[in-house]
Protein backbone atom coordinates (compact mmCIF):
# COMPACT_ATOMS: atom_id res chain seq x y z
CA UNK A 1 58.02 -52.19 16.29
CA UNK A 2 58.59 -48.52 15.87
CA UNK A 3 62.06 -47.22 15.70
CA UNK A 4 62.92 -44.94 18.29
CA UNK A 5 63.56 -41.68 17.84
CA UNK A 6 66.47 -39.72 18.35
CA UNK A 7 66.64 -35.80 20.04
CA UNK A 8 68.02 -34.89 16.57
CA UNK A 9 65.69 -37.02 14.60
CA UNK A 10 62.49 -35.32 16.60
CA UNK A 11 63.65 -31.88 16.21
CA UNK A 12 64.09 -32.21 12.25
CA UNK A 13 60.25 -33.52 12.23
CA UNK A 14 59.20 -30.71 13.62
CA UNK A 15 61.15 -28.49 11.76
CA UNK A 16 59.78 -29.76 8.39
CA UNK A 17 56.02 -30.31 9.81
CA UNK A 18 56.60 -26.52 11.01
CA UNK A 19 57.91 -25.15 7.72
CA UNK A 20 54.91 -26.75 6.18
CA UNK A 21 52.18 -25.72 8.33
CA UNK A 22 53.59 -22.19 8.06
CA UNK A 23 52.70 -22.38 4.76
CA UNK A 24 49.76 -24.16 4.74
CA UNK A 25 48.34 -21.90 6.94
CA UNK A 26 49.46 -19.06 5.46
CA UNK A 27 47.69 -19.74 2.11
CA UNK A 28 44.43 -21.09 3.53
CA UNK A 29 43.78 -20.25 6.77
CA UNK A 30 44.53 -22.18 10.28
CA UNK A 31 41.18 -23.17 9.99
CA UNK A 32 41.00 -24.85 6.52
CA UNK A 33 44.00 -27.00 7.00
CA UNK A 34 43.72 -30.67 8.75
CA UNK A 35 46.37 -32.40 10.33
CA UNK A 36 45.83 -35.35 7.40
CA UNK A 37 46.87 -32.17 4.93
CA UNK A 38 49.98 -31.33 6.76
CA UNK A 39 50.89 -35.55 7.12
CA UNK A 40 50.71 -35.72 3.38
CA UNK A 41 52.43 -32.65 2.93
CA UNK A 42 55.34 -34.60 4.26
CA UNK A 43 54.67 -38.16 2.76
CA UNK A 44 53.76 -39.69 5.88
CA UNK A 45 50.67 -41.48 7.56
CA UNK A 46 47.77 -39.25 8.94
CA UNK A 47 48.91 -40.15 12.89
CA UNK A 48 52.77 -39.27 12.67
CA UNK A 49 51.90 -35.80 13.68
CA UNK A 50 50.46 -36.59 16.71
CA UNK A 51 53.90 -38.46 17.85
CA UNK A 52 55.49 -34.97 17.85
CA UNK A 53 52.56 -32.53 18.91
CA UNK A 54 49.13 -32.69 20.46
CA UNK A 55 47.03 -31.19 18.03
CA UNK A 56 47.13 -28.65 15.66
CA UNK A 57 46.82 -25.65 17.65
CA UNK A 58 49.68 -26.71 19.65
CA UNK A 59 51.68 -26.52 15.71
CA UNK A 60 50.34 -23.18 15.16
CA UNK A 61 51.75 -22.21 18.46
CA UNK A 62 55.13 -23.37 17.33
CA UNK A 63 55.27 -21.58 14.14
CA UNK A 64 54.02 -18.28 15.65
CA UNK A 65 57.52 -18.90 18.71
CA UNK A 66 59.46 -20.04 16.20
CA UNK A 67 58.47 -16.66 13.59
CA UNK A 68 58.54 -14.34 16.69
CA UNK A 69 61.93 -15.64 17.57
CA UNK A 70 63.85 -15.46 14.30
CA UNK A 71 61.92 -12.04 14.09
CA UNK A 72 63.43 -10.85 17.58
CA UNK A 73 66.82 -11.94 16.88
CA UNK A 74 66.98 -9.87 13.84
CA UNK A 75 65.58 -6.66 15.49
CA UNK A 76 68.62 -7.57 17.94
CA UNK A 77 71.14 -8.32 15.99
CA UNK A 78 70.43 -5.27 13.76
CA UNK A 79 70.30 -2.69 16.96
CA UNK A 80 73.39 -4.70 18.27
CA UNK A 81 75.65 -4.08 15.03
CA UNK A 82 75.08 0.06 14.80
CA UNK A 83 76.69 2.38 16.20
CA UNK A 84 75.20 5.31 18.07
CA UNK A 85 71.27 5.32 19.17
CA UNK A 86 70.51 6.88 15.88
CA UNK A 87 72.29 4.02 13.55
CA UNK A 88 70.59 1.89 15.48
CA UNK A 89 67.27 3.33 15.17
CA UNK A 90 68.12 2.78 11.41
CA UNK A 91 69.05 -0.37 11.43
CA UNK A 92 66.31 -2.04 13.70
CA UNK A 93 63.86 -0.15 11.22
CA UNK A 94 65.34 -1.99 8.57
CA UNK A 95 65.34 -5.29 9.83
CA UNK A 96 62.17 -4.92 10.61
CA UNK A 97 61.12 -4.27 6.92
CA UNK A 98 63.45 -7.00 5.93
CA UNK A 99 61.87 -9.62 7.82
CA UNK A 100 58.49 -8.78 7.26
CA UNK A 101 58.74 -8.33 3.49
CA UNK A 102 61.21 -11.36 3.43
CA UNK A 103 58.80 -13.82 5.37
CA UNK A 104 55.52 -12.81 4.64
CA UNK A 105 54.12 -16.14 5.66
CA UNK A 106 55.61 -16.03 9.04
CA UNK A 107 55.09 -11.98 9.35
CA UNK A 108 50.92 -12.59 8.80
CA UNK A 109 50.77 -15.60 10.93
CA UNK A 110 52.59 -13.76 14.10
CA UNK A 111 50.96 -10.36 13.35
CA UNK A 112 47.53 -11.15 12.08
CA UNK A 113 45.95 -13.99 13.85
CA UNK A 114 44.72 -14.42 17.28
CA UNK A 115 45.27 -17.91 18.70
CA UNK A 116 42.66 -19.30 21.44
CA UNK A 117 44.24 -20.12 24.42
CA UNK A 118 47.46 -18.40 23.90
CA UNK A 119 48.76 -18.33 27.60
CA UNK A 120 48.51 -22.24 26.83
CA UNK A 121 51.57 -21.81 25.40
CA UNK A 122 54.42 -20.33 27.55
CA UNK A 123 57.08 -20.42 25.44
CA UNK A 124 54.46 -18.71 22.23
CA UNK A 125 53.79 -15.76 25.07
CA UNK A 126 57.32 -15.33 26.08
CA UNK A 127 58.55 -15.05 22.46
CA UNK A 128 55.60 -12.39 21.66
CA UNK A 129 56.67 -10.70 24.89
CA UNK A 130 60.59 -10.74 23.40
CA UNK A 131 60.12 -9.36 19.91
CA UNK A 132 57.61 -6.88 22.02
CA UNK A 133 60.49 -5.41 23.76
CA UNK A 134 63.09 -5.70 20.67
CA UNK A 135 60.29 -2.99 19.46
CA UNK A 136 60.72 -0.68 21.72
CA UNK A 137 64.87 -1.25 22.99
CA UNK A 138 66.45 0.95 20.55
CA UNK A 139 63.84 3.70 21.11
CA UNK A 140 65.39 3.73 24.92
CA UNK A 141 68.53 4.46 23.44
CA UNK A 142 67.28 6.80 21.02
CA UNK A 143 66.00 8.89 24.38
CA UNK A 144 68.94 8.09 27.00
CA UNK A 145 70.73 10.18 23.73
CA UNK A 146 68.45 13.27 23.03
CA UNK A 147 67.13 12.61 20.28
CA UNK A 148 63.54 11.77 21.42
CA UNK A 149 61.52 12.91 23.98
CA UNK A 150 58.82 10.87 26.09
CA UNK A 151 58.08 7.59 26.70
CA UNK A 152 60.17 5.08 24.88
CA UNK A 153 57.39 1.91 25.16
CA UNK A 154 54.85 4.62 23.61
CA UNK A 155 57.19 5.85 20.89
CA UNK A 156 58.21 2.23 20.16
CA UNK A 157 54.43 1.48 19.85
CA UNK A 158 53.89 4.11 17.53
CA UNK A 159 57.14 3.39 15.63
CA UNK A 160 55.35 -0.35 15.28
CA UNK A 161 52.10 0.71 14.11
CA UNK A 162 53.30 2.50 11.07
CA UNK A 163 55.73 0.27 9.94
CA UNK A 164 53.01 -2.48 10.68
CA UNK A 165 50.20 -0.64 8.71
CA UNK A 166 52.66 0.19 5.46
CA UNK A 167 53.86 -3.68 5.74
CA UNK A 168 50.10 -4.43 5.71
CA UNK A 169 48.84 -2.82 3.03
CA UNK A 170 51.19 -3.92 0.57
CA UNK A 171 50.90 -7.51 1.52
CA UNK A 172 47.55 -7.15 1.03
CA UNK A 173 48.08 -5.38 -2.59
CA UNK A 174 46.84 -2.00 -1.47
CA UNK A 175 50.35 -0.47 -1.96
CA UNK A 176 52.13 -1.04 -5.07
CA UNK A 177 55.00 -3.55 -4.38
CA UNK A 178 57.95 -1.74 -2.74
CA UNK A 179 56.13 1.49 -1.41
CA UNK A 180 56.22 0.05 2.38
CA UNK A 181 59.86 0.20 2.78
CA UNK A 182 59.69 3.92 1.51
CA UNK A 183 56.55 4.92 3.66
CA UNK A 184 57.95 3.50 6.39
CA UNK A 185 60.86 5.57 6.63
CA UNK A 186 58.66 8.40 5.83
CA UNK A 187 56.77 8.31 8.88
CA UNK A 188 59.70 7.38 11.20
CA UNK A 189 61.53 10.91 10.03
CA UNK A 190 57.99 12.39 10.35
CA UNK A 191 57.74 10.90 13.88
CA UNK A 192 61.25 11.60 15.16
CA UNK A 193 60.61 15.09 14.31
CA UNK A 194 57.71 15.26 15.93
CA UNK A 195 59.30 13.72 19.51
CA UNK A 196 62.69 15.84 19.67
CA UNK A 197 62.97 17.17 22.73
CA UNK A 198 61.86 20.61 22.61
């Protein structure tokens, strides 16, 4: 007879199946891994993984919430600790960088992969829709102070696209290791030029 399971005992399975699909899937592709890889991954038989999710698109989904999550709290807790819209601005830029060089596992699965059947997954859509808006929060304070001009969702877009594309193209090796976190900030003082009110 099985043992039963406890809350606690449930959630650290699925935090170490989790951890290694991330990587799993990282290195070879969603599509190349099998849910008999990620069991022996863990040293257990090929059907334990199906006690604790459906299949393994429903795992993917949980390593995408889980990486947008710990993503959006450090865009938040970064914008939270500065002081004044422009330290802020700083510091979310940073964390951003952080996390992405930091994790790149988690960074390529959130950023680069399109899941089928993503509004199948609530909780996936509403943490995409969180670290959306952490994107774009400290650009609202940036232009409730003066300092920008126009619309902050826009601005925040555009502020996401170049510190996505420098993040990128070193991860791919296209930029010598380190020159994202510089180019980044390049563009963002090029940017915030370019949107002071005039």
């Amino acid at each position: 007879m099985p043992r039963v399971l406890s809350e606690a005992d449930v959630a650290d399975f699925r935090e170490r199946l989790c951890e290694a699909a991330e990587r799993l899937f990282a290195e070879h592709g969603p599509d190349a891994v099998t849910m008999r890889q990620l069991a022996a991954e863990l040293g257990v038989s090929p059907m334990t993984p199906y006690r604790y999710f459906r299949d393994k698109d429903d795992i993917l989904a949980a390593v995408r919430t889980n990486g947008f999550n710990r993503f959006a709290e450090a865009l938040e807790k970064a914008r939270d600790a500065g002081k004044g819209a422009r330290a802020k601005g700083a510091a979310v830029g940073e964390a951003y960088l952080n996390f992405a060089l930091e994790h790149p596992h988690t960074y390529k699965l959130m950023f680069d992969l399109n899941q089928p059947h993503e509004g199948d997954y609530p909780e996936l859509v509403a943490a995409g829709r969180r670290a959306r808006t952490t994107m774009s929060a400290y650009v609202e304070d940036l232009v409730a102070d003066g300092s920008l001009a126009g619309d902050p969702e826009q601005i925040g877009m555009m502020f996401w696209a170049a510190a996505h594309g420098a993040v990128v193209l070193e991860l791919a090796g296209k930029l010598p290791k380190g020159v994202a976190r510089d180019l980044a900030r390049s563009m963002n003082t090029a940017m915030g030029k370019g949107l002071r009110p005039g």
